[in-house]
Protein backbone atom coordinates (compact mmCIF):
# COMPACT_ATOMS: atom_id res chain seq x y z
CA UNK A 1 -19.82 50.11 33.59
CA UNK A 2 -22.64 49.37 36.41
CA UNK A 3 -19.77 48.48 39.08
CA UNK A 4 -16.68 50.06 40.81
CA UNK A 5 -14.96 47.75 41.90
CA UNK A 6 -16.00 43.35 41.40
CA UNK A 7 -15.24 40.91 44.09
CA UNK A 8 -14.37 37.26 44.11
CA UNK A 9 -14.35 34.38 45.98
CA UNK A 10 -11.01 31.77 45.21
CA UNK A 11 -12.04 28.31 45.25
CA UNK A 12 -15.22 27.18 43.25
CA UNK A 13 -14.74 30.35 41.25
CA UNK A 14 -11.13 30.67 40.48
CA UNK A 15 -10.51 27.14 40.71
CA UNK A 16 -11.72 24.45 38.76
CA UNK A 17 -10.57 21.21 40.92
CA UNK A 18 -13.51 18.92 41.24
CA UNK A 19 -12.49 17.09 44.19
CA UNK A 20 -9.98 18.59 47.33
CA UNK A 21 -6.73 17.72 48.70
CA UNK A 22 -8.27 15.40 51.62
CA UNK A 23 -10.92 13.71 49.69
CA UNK A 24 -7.97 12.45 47.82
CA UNK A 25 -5.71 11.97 50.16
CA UNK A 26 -7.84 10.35 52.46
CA UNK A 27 -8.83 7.32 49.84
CA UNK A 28 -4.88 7.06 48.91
CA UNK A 29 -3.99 6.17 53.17
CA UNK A 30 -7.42 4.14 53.18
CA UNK A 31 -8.68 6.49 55.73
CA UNK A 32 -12.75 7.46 55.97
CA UNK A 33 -13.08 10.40 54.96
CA UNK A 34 -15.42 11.61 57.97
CA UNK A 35 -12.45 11.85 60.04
CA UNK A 36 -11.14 14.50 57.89
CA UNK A 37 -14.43 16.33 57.95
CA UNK A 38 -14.41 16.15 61.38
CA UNK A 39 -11.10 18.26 61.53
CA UNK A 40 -12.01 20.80 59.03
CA UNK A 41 -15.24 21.27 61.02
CA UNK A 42 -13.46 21.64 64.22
CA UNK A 43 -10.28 22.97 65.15
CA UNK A 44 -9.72 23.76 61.68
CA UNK A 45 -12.36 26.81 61.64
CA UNK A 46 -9.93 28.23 64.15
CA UNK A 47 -7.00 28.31 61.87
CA UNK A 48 -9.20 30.31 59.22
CA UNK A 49 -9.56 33.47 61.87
CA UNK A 50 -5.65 33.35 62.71
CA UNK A 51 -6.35 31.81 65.96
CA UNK A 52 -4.40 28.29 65.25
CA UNK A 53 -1.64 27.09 62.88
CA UNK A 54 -2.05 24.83 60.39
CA UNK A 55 1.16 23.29 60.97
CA UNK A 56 0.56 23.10 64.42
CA UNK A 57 -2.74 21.17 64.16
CA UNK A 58 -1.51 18.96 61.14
CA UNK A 59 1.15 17.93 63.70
CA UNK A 60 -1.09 17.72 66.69
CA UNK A 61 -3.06 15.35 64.94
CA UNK A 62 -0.37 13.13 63.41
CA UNK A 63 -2.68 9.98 63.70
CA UNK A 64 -4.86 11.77 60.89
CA UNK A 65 -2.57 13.10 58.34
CA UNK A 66 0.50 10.92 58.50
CA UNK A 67 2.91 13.59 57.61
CA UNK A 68 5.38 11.76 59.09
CA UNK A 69 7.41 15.23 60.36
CA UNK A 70 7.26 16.97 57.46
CA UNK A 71 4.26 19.03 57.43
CA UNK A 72 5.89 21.37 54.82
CA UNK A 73 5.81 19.12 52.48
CA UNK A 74 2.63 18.14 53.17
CA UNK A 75 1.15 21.47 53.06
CA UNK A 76 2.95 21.93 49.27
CA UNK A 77 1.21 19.07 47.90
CA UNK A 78 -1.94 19.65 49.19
CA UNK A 79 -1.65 23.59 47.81
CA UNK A 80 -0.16 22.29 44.29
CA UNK A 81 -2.60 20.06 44.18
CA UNK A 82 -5.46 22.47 44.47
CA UNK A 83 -3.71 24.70 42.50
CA UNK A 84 -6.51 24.78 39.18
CA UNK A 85 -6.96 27.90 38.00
CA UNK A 86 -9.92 29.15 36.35
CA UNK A 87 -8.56 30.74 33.33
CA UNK A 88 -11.83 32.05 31.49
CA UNK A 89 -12.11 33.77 35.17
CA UNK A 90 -8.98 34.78 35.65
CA UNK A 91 -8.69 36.30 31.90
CA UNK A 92 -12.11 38.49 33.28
CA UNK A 93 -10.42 39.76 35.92
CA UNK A 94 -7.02 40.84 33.77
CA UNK A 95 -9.72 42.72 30.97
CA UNK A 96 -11.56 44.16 33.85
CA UNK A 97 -8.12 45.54 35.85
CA UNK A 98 -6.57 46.28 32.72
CA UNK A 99 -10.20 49.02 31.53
CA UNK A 100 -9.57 50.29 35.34
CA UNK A 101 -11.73 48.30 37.66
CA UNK A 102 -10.05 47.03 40.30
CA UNK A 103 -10.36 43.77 41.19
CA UNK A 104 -10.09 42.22 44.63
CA UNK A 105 -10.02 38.15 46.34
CA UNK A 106 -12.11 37.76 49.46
CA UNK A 107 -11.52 33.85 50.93
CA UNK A 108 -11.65 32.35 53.66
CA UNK A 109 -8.13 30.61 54.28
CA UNK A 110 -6.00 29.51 56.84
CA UNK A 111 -2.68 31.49 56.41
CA UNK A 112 -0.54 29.05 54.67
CA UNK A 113 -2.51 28.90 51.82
CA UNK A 114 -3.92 32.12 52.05
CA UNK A 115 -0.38 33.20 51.18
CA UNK A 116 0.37 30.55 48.65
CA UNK A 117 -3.05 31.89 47.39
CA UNK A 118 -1.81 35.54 47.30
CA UNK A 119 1.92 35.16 46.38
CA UNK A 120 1.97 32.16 44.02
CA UNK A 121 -1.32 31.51 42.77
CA UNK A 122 -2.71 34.18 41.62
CA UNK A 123 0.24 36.38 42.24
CA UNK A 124 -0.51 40.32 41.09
CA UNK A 125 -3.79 39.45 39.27
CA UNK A 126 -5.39 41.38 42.00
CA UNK A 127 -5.22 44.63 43.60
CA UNK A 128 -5.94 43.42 47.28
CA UNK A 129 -6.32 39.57 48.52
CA UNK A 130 -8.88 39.97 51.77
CA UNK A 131 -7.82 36.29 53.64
CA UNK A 132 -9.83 35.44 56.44
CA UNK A 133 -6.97 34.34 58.36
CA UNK A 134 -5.73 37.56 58.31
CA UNK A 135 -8.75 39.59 59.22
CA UNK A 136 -9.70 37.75 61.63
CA UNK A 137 -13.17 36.76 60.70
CA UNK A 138 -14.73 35.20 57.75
CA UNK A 139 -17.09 34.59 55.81
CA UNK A 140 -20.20 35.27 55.81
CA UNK A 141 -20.06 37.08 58.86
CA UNK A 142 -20.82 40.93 59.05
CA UNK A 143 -17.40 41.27 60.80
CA UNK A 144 -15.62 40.04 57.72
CA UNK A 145 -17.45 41.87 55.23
CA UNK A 146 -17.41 45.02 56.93
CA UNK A 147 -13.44 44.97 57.29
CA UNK A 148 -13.12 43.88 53.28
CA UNK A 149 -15.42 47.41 52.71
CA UNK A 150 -13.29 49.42 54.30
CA UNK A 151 -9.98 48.53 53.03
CA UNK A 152 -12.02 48.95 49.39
CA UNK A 153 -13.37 52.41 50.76
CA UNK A 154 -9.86 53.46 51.68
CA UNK A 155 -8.46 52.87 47.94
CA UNK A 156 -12.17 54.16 46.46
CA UNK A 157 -12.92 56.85 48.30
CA UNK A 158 -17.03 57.24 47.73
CA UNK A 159 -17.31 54.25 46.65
CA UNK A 160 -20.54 52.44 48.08
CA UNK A 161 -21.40 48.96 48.88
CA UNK A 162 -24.13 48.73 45.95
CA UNK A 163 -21.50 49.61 43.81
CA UNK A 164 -19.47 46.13 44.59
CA UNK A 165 -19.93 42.97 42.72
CA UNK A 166 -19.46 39.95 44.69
CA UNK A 167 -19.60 36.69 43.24
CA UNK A 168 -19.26 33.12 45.27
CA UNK A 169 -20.37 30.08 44.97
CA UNK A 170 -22.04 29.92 48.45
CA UNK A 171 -25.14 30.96 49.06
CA UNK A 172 -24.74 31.30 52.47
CA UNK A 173 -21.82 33.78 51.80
CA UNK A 174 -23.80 35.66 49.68
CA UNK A 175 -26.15 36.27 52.16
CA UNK A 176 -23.99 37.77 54.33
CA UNK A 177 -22.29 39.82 51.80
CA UNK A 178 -26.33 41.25 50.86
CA UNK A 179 -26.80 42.08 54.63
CA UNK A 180 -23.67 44.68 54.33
CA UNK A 181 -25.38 46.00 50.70
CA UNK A 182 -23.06 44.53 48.08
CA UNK A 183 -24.30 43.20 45.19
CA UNK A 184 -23.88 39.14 45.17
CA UNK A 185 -24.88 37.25 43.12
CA UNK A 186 -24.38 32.89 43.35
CA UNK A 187 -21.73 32.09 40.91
CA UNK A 188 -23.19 29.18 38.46
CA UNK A 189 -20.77 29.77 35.72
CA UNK A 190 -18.01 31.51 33.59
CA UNK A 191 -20.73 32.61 31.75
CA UNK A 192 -23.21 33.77 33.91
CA UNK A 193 -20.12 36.88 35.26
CA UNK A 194 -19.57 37.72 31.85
CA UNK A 195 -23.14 38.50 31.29
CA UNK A 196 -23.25 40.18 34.86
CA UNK A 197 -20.65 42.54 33.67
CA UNK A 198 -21.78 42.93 29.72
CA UNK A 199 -18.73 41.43 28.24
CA UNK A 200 -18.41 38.94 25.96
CA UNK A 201 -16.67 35.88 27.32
CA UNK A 202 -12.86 35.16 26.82
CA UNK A 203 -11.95 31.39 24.89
């Protein structure tokens, strides 16, 4: 096969949930929606780089998510609730692992999820799960990319960038991940990676 190793982004290529946590929750409290945005544009970008807690924030801004001292519970809903899994996708990544490519997540997460996303989620259907959170950058900065090819190199050694498929559904990531030399490519559909990778698609 043309590639050593395939990367993938979680939500919007994993997933199939059409609409997130706070767009729903926000309509169920009768809340605008902006408000929300506002937080995941702000502090929130600081919780995806390990520099914040989710729970922390979540609390800190009681007024906006009503979680009425239980922020655990909160946090499980919101996670369960995103919880869609891509199955065509997923069943890709299992024939791919299983003819010996390995196959790797690269997201950017805050940590709460990023675990929920590593250890219940998809739970072993990878062999590494590169969380922005925990790297301390994401994407699509060169920072982030850089640190997800060398824990690859250090399992591959001689493995090259070019030899990486990357698929994610923003172009923007994709960008960066084409300034560091892997091969992205905008995911589109279940269909388009199976034709990327010459298989025929799983039903």
């Amino acid at each position: 096969m043309k590639y050593k190793a395939v990367l993938f982004d979680a939500d919007g290529v994993l997933t199939t949930h059409t609409e997130s946590f706070s767009t729903m929750y926000a309509r169920e409290l009768g809340t605008d929606y902006h408000q929300f945005r506002s937080f995941f544009q702000g502090v929130f970008q600081d919780a995806l780089v390990g520099k914040a807690d989710l729970k922390e924030l979540i609390s800190e801004h009681e007024d906006l998510w009503h979680a009425d001292g239980n922020v655990d519970a909160l946090l499980a809903r919101w996670f369960s609730t995103e919880d869609a899994r891509n199955e065509p996708m997923l069943a890709l990544v299992a024939s791919l692992r299983s003819s010996g490519t390995p196959c790797y997540l690269a997201t950017n997460q805050e940590k709460y999820r990023g675990e929920y996303i590593r250890d219940v989620m998809f739970k072993d259907e990878f062999n590494a799960y590169f969380v922005s959170a925990f790297i301390g950058s994401k994407k699509p900065s060169p920072e982030y990319f850089r640190a997800v090819l060398a824990e690859i190199s250090a399992r591959q050694p001689g493995i090259q960038p070019s030899d990486i498929l990357f698929l994610d559904d923003s172009p923007e990531h994709i960008e960066g991940a084409k300034e560091v030399g892997l091969d992205a490519h905008l995911f589109t559909s279940t269909e388009q990676a199976y034709n990327l990778l010459s298989l025929p698609i799983a039903r």
